[in-house]
N, C-alpha and C. Protein backbone atom coordinates (compact mmCIF):
# COMPACT_ATOMS: atom_id res chain seq x y z
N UNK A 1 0.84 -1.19 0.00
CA UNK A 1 0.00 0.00 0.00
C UNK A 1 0.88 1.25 0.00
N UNK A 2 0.66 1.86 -0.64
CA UNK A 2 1.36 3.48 -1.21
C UNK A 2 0.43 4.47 0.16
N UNK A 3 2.00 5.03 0.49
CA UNK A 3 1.77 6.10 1.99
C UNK A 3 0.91 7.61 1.59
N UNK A 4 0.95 8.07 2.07
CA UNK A 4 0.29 9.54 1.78
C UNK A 4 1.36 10.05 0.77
N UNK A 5 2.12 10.54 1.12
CA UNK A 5 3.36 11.22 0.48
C UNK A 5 3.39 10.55 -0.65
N UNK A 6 3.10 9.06 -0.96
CA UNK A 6 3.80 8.81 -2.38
C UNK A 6 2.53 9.19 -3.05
N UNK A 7 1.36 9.21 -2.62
CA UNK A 7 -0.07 9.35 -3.43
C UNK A 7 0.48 10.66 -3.66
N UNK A 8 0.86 12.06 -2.74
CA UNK A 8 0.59 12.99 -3.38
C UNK A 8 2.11 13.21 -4.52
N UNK A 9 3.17 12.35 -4.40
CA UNK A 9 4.22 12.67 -4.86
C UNK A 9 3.82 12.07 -6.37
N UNK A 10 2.86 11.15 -6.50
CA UNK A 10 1.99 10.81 -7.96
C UNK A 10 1.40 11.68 -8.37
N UNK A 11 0.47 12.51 -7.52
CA UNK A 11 -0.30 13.51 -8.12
C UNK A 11 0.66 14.65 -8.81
N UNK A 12 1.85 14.80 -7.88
CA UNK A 12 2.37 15.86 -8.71
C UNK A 12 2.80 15.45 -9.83
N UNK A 13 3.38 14.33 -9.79
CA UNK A 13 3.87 13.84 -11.18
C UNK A 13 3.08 13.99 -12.51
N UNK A 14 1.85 13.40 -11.87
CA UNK A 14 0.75 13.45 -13.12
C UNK A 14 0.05 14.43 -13.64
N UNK A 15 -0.03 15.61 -12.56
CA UNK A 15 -0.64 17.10 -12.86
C UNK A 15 0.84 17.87 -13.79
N UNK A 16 2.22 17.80 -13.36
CA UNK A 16 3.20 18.36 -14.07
C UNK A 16 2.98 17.51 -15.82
N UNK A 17 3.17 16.44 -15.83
CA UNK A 17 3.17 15.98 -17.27
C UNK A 17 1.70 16.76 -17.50
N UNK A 18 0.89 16.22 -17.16
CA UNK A 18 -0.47 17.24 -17.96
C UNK A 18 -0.24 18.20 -18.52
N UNK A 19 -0.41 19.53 -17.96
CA UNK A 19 -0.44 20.63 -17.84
C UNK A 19 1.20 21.44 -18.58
N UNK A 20 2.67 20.27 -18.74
CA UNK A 20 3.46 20.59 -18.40
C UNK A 20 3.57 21.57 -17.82
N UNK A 21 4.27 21.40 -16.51
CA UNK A 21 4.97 22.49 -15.63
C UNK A 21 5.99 21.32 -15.14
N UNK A 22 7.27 22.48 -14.66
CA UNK A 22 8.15 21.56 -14.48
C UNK A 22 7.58 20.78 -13.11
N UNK A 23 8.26 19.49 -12.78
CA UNK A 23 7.62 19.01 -11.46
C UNK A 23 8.59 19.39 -10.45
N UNK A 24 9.67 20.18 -10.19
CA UNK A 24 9.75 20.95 -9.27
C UNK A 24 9.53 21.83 -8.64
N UNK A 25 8.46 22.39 -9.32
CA UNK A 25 8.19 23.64 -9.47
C UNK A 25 6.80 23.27 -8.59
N UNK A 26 6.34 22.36 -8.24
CA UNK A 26 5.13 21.81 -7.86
C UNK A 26 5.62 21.36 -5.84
N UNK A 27 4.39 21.80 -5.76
CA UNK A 27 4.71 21.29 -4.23
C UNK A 27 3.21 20.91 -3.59
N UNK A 28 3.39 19.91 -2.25
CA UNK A 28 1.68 19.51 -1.76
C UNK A 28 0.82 20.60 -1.32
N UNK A 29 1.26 21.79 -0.61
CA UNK A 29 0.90 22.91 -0.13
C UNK A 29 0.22 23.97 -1.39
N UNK A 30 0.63 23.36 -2.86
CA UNK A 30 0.19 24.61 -3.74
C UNK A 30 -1.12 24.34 -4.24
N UNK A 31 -1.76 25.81 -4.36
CA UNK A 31 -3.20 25.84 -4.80
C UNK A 31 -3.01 25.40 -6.55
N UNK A 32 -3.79 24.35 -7.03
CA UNK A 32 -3.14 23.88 -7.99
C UNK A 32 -4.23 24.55 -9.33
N UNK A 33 -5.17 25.45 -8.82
CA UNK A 33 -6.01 26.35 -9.94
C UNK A 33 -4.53 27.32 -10.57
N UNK A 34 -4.16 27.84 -9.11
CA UNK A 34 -2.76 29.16 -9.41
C UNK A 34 -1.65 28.65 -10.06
N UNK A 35 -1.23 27.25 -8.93
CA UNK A 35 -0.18 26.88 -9.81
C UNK A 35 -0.05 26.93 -11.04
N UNK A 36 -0.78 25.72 -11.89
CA UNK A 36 -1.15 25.35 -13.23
C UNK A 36 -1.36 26.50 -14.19
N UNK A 37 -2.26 27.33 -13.42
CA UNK A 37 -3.16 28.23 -14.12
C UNK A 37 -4.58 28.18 -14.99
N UNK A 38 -4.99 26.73 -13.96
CA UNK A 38 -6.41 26.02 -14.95
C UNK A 38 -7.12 26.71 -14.02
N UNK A 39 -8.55 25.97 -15.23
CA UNK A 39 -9.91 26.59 -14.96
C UNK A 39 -10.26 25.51 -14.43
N UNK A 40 -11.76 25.39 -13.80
CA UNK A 40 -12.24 24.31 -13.30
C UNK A 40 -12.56 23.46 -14.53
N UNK A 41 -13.01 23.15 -15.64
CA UNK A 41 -12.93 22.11 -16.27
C UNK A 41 -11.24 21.36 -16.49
N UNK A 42 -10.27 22.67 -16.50
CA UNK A 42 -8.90 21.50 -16.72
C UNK A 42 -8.75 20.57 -15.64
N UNK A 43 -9.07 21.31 -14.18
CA UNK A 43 -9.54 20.38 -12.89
C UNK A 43 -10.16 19.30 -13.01
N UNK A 44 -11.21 19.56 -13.57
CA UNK A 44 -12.04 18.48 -13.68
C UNK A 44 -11.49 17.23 -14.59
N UNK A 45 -10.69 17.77 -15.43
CA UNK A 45 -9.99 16.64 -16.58
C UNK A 45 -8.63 16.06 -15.85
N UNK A 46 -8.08 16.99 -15.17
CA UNK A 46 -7.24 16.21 -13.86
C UNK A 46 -7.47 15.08 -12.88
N UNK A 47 -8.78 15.59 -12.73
CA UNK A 47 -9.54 14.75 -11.33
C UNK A 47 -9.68 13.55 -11.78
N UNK A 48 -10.58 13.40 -13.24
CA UNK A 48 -10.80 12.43 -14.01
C UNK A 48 -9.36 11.43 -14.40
N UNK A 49 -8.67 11.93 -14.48
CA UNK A 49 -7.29 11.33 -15.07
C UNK A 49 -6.64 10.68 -13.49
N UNK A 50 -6.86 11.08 -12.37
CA UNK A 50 -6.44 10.87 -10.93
C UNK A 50 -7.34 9.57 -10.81
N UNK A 51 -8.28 9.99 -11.14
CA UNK A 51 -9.42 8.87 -10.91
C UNK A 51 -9.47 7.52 -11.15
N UNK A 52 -8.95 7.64 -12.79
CA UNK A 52 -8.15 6.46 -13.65
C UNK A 52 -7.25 5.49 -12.64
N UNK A 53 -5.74 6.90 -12.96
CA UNK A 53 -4.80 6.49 -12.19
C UNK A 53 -4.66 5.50 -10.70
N UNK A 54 -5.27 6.01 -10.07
CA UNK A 54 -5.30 5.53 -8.86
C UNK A 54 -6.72 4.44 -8.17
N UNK A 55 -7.38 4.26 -9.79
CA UNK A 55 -8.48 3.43 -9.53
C UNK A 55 -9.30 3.64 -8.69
N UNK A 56 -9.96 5.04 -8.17
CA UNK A 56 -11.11 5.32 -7.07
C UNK A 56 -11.78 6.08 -7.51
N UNK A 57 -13.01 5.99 -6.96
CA UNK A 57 -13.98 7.13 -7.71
C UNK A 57 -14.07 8.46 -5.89
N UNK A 58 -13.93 9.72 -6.63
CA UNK A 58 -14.25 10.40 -6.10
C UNK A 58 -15.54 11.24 -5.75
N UNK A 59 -16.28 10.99 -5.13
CA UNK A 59 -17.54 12.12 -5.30
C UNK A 59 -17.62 13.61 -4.89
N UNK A 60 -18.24 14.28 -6.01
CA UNK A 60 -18.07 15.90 -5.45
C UNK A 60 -18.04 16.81 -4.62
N UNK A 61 -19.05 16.00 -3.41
CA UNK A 61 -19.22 16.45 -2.15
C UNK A 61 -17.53 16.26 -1.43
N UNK A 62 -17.05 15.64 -1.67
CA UNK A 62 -15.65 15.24 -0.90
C UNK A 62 -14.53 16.34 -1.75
N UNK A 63 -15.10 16.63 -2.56
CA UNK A 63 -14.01 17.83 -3.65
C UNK A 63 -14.06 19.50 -3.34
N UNK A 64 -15.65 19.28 -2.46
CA UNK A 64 -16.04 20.81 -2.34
C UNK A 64 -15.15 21.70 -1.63
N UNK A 65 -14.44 22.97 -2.39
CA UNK A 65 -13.65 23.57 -1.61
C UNK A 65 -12.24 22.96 -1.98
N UNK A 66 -11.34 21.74 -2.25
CA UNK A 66 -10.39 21.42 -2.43
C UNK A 66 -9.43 22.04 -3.76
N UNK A 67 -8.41 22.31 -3.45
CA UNK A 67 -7.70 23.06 -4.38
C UNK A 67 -6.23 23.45 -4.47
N UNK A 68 -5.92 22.29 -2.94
CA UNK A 68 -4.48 22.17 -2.74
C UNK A 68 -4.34 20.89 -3.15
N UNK A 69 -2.90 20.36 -3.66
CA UNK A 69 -2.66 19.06 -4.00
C UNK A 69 -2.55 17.74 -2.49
N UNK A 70 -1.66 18.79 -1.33
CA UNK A 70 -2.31 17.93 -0.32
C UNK A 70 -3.16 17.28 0.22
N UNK A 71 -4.49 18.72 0.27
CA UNK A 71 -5.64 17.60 0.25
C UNK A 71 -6.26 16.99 -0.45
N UNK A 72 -6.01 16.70 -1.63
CA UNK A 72 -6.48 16.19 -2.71
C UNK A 72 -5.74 14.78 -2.75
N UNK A 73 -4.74 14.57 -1.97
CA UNK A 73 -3.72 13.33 -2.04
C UNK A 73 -4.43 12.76 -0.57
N UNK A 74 -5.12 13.48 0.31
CA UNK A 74 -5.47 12.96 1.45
C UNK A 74 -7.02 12.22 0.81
N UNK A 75 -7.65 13.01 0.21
CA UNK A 75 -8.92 12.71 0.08
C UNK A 75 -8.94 11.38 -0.85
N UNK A 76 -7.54 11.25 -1.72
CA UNK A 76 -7.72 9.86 -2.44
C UNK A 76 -6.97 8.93 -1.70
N UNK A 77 -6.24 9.01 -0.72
CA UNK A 77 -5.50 7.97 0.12
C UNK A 77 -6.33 7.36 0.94
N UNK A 78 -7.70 8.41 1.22
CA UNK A 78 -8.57 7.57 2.07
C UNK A 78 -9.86 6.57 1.20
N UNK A 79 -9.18 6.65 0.06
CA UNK A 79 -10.34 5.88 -0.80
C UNK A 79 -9.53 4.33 -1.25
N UNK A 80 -8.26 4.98 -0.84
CA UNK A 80 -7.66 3.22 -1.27
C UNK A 80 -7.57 1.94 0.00
């Protein structure tokens, strides 16, 4: 089973190739609308692609408000 840290150290991986941005440039603490510079549908095509990745379905109520990559690595660590 993959720890917190490596879930979110995936997410960054997978939001940097997306979007390219470099993946150092990425951290768990960053608001990832600012980072990136997406809108909520590129979010939404992220989420979807996380979703894949990590084989869990997320529901929206659990998304409301989320917009850091930390908690977004918490909210899918508790789905595995």
């Amino acid at each position: 089973m993959r720890t917190q840290e490596q879930t979110i150290d995936e997410i960054l991986d997978l939001a940097a190739a997306q979007f390219k941005v470099p993946r150092a440039e990425l951290s768990a603490n960053d608001d990832f609308f600012k980072k990136l510079g997406i809108d909520s549908m590129q979010a939404l095509s992220l989420l979807t692609r996380l979703e894949q990745h990590f084989n869990v379905e997320l529901p929206d109520y659990e998304l409301q408000g989320v917009s850091d990559f930390k908690t977004l690595g918490e909210r899918i660590q508790a789905r595995l």
